[in-house]
N, C-alpha and C. Protein backbone atom coordinates (compact mmCIF):
# COMPACT_ATOMS: atom_id res chain seq x y z
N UNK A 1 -9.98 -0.81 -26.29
CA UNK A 1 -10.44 -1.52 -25.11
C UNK A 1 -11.68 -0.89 -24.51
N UNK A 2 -12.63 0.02 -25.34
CA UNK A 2 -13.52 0.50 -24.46
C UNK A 2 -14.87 -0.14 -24.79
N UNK A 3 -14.67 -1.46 -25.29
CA UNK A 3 -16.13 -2.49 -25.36
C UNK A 3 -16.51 -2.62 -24.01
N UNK A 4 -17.77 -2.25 -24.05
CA UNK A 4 -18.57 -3.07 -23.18
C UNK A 4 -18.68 -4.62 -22.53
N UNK A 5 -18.26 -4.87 -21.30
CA UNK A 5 -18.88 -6.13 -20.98
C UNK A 5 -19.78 -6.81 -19.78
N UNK A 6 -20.56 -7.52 -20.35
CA UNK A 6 -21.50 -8.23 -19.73
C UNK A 6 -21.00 -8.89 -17.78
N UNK A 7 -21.97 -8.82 -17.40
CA UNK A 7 -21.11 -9.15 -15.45
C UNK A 7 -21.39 -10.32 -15.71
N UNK A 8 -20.18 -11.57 -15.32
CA UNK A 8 -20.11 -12.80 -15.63
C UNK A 8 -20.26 -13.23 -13.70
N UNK A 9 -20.82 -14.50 -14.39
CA UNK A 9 -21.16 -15.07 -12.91
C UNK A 9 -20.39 -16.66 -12.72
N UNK A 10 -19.34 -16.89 -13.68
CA UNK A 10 -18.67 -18.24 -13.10
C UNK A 10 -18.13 -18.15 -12.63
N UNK A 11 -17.15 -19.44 -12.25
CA UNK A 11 -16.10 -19.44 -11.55
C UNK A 11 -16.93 -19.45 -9.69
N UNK A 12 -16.38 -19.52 -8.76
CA UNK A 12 -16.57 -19.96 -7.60
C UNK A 12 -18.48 -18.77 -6.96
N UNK A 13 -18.68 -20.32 -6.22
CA UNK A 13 -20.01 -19.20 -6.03
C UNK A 13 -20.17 -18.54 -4.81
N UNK A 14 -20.72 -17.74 -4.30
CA UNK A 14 -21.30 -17.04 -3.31
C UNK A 14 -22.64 -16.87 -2.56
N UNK A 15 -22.98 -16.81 -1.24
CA UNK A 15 -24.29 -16.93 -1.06
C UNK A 15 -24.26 -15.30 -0.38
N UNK A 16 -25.42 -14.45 -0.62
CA UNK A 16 -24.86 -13.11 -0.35
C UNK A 16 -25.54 -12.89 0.56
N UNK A 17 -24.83 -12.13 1.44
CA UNK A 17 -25.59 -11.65 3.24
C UNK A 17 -26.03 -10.51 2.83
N UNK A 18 -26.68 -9.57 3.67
CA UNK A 18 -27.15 -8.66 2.95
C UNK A 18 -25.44 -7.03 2.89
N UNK A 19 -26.19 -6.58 1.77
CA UNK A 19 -25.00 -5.51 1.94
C UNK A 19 -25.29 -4.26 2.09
N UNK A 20 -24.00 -4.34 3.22
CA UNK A 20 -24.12 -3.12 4.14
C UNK A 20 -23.16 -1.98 3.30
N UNK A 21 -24.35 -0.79 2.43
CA UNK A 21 -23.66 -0.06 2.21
C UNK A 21 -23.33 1.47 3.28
N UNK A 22 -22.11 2.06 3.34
CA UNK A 22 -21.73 2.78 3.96
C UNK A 22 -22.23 3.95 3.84
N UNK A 23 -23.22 5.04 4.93
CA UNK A 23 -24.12 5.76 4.17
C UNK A 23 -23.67 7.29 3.97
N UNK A 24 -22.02 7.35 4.81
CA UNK A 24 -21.55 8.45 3.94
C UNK A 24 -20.38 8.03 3.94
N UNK A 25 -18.99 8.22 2.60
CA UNK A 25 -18.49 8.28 2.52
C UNK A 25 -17.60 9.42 1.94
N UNK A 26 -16.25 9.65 1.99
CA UNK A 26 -15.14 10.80 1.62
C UNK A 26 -14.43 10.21 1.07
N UNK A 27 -13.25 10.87 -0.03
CA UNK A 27 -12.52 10.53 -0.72
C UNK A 27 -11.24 10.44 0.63
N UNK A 28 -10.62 9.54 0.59
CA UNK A 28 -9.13 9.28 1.31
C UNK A 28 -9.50 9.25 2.98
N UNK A 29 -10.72 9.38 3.40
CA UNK A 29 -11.41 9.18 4.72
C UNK A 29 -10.44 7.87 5.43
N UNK A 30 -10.22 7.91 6.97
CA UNK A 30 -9.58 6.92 7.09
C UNK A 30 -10.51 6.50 8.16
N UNK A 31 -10.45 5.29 7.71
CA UNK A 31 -11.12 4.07 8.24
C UNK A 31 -11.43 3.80 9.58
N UNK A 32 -13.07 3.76 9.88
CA UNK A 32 -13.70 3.52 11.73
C UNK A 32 -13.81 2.34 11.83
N UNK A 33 -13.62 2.11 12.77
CA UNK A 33 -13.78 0.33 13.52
C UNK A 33 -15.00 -0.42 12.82
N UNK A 34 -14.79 -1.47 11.92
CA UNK A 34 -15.63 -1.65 11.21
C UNK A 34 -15.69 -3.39 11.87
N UNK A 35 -17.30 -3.51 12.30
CA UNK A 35 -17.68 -4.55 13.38
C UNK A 35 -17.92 -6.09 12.43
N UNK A 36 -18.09 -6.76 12.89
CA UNK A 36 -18.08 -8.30 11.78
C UNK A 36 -19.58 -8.01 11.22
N UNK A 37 -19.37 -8.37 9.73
CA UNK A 37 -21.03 -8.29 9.48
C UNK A 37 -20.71 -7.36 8.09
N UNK A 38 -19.93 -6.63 8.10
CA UNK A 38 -19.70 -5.01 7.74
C UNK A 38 -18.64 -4.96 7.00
N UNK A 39 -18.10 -3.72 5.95
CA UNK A 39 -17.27 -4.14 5.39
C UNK A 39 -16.43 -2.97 5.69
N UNK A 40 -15.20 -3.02 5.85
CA UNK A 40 -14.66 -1.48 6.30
C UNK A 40 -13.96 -0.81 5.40
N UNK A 41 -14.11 0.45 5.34
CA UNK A 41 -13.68 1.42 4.06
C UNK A 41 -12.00 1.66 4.72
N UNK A 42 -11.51 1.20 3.98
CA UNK A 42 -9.73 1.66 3.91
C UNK A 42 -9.47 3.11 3.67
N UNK A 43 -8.33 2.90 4.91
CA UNK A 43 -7.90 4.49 4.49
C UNK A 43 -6.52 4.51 3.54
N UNK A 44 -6.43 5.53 2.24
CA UNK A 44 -6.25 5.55 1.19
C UNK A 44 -4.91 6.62 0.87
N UNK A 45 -3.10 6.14 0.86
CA UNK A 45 -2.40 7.22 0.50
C UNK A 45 -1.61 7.03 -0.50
N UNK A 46 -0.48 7.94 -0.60
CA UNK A 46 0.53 7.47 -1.68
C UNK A 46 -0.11 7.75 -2.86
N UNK A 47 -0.94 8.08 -3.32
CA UNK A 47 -1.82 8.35 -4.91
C UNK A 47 -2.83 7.35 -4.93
N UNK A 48 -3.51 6.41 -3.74
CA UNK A 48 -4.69 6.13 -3.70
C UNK A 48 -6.29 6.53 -3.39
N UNK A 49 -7.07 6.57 -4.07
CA UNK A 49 -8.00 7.10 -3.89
C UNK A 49 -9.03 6.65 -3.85
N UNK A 50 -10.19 6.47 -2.66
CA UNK A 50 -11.42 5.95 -2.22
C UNK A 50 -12.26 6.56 -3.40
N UNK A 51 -13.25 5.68 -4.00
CA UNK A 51 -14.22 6.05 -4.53
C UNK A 51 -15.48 5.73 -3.19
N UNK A 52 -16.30 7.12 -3.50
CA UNK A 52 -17.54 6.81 -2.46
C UNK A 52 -18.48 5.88 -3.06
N UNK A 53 -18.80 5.57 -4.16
CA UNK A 53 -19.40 4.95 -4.76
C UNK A 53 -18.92 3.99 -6.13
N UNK A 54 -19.43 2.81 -6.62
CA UNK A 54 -18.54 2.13 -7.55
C UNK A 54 -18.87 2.94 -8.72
N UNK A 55 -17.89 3.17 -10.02
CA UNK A 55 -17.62 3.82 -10.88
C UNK A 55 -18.72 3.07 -12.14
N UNK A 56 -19.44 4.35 -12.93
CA UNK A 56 -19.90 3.66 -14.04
C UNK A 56 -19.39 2.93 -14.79
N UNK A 57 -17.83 3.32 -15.06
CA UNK A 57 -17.37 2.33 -15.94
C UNK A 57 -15.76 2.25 -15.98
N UNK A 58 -15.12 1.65 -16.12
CA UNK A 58 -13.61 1.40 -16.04
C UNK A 58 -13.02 1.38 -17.14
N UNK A 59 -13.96 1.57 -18.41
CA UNK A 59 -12.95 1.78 -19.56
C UNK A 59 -11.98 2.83 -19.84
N UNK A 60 -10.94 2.36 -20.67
CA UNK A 60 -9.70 2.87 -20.92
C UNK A 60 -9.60 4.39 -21.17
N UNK A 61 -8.84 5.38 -20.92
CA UNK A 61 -9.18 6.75 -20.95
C UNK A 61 -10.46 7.51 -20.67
N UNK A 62 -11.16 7.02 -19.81
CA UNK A 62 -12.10 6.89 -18.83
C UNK A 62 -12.30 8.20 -18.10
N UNK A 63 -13.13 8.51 -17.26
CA UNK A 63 -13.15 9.22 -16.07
C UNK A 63 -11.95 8.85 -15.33
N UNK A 64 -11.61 7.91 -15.06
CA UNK A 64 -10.23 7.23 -13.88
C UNK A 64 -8.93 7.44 -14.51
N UNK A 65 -8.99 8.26 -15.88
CA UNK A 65 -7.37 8.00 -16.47
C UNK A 65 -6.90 9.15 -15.71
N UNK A 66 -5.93 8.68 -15.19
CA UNK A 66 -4.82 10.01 -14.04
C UNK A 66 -3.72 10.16 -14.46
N UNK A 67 -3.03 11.05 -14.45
CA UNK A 67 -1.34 11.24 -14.42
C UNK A 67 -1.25 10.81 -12.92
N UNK A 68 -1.89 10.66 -11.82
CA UNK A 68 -1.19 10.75 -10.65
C UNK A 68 -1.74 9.83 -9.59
N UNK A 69 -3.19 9.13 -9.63
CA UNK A 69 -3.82 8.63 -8.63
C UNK A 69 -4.27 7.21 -9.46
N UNK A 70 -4.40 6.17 -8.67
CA UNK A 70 -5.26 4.64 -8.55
C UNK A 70 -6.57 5.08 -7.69
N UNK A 71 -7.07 3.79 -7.94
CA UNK A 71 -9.08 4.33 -7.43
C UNK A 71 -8.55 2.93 -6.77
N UNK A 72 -9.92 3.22 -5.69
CA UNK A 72 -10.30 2.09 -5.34
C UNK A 72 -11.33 1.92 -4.78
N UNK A 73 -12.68 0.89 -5.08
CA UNK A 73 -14.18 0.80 -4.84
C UNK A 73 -14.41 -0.45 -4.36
N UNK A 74 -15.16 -0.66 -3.38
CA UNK A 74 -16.01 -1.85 -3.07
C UNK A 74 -17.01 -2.58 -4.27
N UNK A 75 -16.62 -3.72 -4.51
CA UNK A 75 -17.31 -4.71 -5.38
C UNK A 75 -18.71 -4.76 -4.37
N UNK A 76 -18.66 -5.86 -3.53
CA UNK A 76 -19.57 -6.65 -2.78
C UNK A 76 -19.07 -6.79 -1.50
N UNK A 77 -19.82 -7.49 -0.70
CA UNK A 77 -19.55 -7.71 0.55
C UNK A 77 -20.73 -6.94 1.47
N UNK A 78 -20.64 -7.95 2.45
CA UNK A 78 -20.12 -9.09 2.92
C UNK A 78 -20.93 -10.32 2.44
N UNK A 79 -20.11 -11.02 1.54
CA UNK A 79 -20.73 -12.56 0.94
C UNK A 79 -20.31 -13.42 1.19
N UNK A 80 -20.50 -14.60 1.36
CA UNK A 80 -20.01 -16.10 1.76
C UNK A 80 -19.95 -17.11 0.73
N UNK A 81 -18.27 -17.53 0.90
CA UNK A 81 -18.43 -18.36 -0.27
C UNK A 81 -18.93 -19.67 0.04
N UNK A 82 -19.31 -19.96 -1.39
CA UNK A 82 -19.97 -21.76 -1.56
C UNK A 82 -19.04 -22.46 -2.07
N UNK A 83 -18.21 -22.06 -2.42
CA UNK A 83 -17.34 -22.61 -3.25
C UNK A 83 -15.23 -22.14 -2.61
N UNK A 84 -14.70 -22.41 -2.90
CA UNK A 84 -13.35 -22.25 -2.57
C UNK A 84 -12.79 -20.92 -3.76
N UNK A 85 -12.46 -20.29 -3.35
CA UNK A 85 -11.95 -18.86 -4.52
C UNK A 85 -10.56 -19.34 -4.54
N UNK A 86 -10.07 -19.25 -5.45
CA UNK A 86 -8.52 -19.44 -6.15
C UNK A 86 -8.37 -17.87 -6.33
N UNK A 87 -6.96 -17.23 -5.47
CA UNK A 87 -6.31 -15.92 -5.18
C UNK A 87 -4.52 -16.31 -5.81
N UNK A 88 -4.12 -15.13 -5.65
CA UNK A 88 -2.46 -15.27 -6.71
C UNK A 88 -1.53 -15.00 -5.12
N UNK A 89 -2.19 -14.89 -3.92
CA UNK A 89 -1.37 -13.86 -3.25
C UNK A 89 -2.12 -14.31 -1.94
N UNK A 90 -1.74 -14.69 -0.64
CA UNK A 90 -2.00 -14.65 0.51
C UNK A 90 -1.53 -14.33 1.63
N UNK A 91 0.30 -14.23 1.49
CA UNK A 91 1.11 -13.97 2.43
C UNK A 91 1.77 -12.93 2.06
N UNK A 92 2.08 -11.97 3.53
CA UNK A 92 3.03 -10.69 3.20
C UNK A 92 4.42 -10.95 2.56
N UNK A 93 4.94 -9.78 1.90
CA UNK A 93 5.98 -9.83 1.48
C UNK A 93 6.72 -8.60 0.13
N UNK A 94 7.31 -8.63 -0.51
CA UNK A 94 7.07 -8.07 -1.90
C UNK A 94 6.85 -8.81 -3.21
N UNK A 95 6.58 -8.42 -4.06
CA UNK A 95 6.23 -9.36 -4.89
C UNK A 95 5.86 -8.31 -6.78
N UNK A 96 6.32 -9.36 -7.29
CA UNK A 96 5.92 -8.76 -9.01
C UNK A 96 4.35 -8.99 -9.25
N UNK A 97 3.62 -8.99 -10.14
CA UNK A 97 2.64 -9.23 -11.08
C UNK A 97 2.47 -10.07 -11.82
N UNK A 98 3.31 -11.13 -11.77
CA UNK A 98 3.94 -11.98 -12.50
C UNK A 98 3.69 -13.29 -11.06
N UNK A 99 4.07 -13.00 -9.92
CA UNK A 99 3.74 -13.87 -8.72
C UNK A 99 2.57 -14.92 -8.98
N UNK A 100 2.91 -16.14 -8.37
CA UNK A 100 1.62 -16.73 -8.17
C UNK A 100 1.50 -17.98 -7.02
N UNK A 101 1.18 -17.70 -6.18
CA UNK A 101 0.86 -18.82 -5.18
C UNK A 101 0.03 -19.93 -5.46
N UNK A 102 -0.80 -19.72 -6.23
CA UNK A 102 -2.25 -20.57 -6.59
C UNK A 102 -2.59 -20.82 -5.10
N UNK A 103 -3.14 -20.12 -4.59
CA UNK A 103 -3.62 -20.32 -2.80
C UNK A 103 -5.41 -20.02 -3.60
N UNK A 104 -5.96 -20.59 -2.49
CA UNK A 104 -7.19 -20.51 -2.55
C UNK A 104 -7.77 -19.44 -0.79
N UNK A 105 -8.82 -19.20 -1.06
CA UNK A 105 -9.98 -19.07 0.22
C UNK A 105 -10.75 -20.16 0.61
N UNK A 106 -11.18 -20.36 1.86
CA UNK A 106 -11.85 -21.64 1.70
C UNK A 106 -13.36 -21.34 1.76
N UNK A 107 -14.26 -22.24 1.25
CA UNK A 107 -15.64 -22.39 1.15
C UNK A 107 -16.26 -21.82 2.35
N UNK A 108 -17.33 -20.74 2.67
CA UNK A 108 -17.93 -20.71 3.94
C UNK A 108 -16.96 -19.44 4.66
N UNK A 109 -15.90 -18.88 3.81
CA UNK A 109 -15.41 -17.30 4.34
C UNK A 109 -16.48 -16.38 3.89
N UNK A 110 -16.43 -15.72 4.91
CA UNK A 110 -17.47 -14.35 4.63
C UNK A 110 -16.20 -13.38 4.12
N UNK A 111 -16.45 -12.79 3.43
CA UNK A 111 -15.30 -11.56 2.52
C UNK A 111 -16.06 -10.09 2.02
N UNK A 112 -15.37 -9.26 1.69
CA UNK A 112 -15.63 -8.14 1.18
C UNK A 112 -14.73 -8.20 0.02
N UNK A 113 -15.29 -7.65 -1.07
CA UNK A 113 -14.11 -7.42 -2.22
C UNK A 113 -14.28 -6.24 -3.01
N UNK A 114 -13.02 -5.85 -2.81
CA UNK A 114 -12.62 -4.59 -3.08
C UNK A 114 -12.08 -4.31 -4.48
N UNK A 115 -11.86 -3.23 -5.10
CA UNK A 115 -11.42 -3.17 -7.06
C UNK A 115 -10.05 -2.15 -6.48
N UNK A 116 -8.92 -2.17 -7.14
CA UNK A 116 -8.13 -1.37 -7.65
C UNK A 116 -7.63 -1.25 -9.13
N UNK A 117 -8.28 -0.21 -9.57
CA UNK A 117 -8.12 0.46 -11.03
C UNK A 117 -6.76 1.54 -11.15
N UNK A 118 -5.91 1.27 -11.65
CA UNK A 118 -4.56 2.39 -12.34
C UNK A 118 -5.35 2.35 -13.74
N UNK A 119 -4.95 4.09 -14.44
CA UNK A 119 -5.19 3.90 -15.98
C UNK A 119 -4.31 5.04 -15.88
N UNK A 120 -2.99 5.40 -16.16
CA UNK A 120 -1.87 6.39 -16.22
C UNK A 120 -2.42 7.29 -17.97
N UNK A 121 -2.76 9.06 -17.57
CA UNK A 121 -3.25 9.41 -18.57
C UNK A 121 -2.42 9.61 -19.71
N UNK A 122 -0.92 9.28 -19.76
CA UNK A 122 -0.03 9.28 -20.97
C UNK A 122 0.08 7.72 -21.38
N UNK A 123 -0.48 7.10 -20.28
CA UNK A 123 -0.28 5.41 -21.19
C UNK A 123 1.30 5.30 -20.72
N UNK A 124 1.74 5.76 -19.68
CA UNK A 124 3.37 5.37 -19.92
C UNK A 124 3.77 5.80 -18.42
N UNK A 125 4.58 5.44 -17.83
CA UNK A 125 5.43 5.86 -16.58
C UNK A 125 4.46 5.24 -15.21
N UNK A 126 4.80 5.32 -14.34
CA UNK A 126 4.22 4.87 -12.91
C UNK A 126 2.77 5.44 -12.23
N UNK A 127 2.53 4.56 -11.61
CA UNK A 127 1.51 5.08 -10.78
C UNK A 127 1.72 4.21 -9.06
N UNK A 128 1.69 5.37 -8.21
CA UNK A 128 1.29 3.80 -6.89
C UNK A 128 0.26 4.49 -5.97
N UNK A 129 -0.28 3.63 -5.18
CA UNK A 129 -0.93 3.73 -3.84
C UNK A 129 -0.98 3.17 -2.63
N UNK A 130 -1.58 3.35 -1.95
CA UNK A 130 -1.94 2.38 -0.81
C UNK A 130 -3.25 2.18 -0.18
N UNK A 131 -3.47 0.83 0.23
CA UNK A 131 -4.76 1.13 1.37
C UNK A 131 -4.16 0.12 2.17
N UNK A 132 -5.33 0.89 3.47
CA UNK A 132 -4.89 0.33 4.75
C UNK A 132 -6.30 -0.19 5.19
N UNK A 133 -6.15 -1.57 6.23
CA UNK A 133 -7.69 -1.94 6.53
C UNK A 133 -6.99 -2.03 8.20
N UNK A 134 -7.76 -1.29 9.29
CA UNK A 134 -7.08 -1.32 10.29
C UNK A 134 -8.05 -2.03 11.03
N UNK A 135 -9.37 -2.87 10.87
CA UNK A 135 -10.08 -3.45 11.51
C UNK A 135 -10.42 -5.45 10.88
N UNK A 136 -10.27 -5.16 9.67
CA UNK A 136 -10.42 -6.26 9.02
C UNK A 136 -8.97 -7.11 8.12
N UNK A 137 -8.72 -8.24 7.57
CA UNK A 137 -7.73 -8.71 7.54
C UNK A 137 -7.82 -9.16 5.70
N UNK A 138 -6.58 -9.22 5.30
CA UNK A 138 -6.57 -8.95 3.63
C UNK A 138 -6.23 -10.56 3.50
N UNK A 139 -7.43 -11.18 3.38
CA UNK A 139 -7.26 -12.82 2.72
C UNK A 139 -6.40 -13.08 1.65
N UNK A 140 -6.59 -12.15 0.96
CA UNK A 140 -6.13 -12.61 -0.37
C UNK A 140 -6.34 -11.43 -1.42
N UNK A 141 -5.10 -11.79 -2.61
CA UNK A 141 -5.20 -10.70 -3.65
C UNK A 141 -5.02 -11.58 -4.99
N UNK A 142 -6.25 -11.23 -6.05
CA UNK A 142 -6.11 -11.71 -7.34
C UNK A 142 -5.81 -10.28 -8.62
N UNK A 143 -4.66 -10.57 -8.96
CA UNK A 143 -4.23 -9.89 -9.93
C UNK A 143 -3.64 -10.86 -11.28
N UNK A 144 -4.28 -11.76 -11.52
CA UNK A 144 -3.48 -12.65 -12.84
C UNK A 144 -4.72 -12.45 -12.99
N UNK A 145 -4.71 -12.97 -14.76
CA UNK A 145 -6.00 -12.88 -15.98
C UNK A 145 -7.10 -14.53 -15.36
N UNK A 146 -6.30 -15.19 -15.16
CA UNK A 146 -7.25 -16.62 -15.04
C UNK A 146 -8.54 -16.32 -13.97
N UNK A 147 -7.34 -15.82 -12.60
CA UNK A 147 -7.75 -16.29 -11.56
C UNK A 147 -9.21 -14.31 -11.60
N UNK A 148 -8.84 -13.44 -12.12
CA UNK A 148 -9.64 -12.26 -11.82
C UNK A 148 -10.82 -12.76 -13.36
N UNK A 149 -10.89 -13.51 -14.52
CA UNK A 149 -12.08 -13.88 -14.60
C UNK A 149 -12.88 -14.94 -13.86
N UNK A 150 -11.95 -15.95 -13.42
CA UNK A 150 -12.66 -16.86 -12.45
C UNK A 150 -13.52 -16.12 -11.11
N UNK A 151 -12.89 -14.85 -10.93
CA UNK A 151 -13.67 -14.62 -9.46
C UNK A 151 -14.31 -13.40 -9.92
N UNK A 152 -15.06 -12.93 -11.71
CA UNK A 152 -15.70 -12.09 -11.83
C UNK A 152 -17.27 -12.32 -11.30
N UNK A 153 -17.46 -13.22 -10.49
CA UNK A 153 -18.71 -13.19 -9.97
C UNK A 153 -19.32 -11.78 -8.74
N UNK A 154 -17.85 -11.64 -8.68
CA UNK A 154 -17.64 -10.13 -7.51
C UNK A 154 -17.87 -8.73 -8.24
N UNK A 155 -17.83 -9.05 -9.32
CA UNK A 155 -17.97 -7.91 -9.81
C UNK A 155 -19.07 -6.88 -9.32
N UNK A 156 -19.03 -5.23 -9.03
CA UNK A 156 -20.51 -4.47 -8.93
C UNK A 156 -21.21 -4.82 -10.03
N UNK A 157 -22.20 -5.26 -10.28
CA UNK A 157 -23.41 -4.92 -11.07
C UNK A 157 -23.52 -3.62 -11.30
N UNK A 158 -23.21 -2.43 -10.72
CA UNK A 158 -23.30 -0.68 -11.58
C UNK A 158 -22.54 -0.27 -12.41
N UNK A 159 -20.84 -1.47 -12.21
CA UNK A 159 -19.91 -1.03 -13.06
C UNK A 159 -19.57 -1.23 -14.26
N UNK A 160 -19.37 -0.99 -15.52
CA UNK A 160 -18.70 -1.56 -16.57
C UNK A 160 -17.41 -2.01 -16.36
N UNK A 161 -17.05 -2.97 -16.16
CA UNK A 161 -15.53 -3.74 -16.06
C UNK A 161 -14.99 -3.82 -17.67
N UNK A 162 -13.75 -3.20 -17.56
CA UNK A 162 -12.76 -3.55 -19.16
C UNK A 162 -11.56 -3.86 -17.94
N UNK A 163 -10.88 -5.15 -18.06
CA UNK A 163 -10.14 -5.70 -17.29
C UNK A 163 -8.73 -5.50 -17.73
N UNK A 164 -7.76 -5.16 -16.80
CA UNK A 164 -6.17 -5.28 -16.96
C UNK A 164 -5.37 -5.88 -15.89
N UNK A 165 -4.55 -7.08 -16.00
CA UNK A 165 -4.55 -7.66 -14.79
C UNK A 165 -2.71 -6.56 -14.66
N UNK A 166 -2.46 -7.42 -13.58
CA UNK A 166 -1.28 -6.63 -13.20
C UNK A 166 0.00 -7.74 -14.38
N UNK A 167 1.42 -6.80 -14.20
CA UNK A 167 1.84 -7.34 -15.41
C UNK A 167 3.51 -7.60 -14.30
N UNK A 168 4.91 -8.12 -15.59
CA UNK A 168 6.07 -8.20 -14.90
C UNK A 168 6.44 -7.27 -13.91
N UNK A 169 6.50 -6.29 -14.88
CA UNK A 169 7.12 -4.60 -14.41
C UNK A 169 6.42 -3.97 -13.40
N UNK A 170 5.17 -4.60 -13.04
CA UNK A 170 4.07 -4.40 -11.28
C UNK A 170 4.47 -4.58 -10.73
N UNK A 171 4.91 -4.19 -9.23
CA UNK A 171 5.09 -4.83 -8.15
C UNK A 171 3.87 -4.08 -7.26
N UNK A 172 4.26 -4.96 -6.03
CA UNK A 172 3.26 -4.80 -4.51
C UNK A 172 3.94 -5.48 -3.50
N UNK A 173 3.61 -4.88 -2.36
CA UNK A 173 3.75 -5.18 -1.18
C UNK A 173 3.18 -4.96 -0.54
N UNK A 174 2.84 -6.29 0.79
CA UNK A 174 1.55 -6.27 1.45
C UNK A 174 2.19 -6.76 2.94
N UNK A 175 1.81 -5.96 3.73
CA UNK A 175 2.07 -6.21 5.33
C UNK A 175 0.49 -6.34 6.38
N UNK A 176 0.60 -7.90 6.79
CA UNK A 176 0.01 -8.67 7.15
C UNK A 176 -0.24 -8.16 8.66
N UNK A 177 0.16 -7.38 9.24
CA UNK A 177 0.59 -6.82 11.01
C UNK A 177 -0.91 -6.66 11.61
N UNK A 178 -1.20 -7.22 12.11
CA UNK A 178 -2.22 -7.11 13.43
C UNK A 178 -2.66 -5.84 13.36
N UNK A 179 -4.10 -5.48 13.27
CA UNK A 179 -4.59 -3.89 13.08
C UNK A 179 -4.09 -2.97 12.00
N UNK A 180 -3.28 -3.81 11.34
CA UNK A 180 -2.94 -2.76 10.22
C UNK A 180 -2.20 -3.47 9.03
N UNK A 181 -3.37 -4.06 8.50
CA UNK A 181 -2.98 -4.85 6.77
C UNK A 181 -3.04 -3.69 5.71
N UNK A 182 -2.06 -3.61 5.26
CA UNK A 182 -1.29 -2.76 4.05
C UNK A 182 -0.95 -3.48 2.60
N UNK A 183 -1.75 -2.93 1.94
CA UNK A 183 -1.56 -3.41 0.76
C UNK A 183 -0.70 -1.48 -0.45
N UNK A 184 0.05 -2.20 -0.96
CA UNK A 184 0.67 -0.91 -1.58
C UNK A 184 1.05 -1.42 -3.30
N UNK A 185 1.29 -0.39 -3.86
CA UNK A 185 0.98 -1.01 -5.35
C UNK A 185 2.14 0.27 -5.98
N UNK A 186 2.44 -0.09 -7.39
CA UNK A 186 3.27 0.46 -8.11
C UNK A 186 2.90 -0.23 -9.45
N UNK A 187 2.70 0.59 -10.27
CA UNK A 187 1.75 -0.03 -11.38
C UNK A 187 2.44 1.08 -12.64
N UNK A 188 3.31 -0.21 -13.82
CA UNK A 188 4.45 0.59 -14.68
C UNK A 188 3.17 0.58 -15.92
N UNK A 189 2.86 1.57 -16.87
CA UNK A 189 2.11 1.32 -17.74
C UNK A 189 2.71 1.37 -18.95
N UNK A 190 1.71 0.82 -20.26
CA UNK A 190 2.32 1.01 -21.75
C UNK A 190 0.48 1.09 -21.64
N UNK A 191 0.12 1.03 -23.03
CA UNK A 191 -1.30 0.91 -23.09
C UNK A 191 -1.94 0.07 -22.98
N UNK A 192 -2.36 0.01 -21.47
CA UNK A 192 -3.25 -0.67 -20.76
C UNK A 192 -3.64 -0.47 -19.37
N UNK A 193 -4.52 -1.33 -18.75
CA UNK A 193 -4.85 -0.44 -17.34
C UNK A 193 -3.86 -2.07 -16.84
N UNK A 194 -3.96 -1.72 -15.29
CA UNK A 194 -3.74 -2.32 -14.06
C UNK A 194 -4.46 -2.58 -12.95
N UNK A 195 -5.01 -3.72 -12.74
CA UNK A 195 -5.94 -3.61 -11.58
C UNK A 195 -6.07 -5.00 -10.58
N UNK A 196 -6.12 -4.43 -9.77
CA UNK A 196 -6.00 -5.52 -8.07
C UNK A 196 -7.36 -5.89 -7.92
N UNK A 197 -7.68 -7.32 -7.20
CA UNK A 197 -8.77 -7.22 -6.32
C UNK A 197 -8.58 -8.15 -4.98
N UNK A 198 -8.82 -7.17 -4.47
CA UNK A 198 -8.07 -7.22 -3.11
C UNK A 198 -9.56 -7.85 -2.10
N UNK A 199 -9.50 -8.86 -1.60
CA UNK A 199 -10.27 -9.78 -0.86
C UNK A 199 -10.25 -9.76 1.06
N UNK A 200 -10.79 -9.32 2.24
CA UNK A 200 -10.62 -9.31 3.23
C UNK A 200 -11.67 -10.23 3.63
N UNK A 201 -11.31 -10.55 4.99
CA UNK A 201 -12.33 -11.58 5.78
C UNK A 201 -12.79 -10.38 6.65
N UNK A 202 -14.44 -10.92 6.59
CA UNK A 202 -14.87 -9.60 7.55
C UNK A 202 -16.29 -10.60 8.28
């Protein structure tokens, strides 16, 4: 799985505001009042970990392969869609990898989108994390194969993407609470990665 691939631009479109990158960031830093316009850096526990910057590349046994931690990097944002995004996930609750709402975003949301990468360095046993957004609100989460090439238009342009969507044996749970949207993950591996992309309105 460590081919190279090209940043695909179908699937729903975007008109892009400009982006506000954050001009210092820390690993597991927790999150300042982040104003509309802006995208706010989550604070990061449980074996999650802020990347300050998006990763050269996400292939398999990688820089990111851990016995113990998930990453997690800002794609884009803040962009506006032109189009309606199709997400697997909109409402709190618990849920498998296997879930699917077929919920959409609607046309004309401004969003930030965020990456969560697991790559477990034995290929086998658990991984989890968390992030927290205590200013901004978690629209939506795409973790199925259809719906995360349909919305590879989010992709960073710095990153190499090798994609693993989430599987049965995944679960997550996400709490929706006023000032404090929680997204949490548990990610079972065999050989392959696991990865979220986690969508906020900002």
């Amino acid at each position: 799985m460590s081919s190279r691939r090209t940043l695909l631009r179908s699937g729903a479109a975007l008109t892009t505001a400009a982006w506000v990158a954050p001009s210092v960031l820390t690993l597991d830093r927790a999150a300042a009042a982040a104003p509309s316009g802006t995208c706010e850096i989550p604070s990061m526990s449980n074996g999650g970990v802020w990347l300050s910057s998006a990763p050269a590349s996400l292939a398999e046994g990688g820089v990111l392969d851990s016995p113990t931690e998930t990453y997690a990097f800002l794609e884009q944002g803040p962009v506006t869609l032109s189009a309606d995004l199709a997400v697997n996930r909109t409402t709190a609750g618990t849920f498998g990898g296997t879930s699917n709402e077929n919920a959409s975003i609607p046309a004309g949301t401004t969003i930030c989108s965020y990456y969560v990468h697991g790559d477990r360095l034995d290929d086998s046993g658990v991984l989890t994390g968390s992030m927290q957004f205590s200013s901004h609100e978690i629209a939506g989460l795409i973790y199925r194969t259809n719906e995360m090439n349909a919305s590879n238009f989010l992709r960073n342009p710095a990153t190499t993407y090798v994609q693993g969507p989430m599987e049965s044996n995944d679960s997550m749970t996400m709490s929706l609470a006023t000032g404090a949207n929680v997204l949490s993950w548990s990610m079972r591996f065999g050989p392959h990665l696991d990865q979220i992309r986690v969508i906020t309105s900002c």
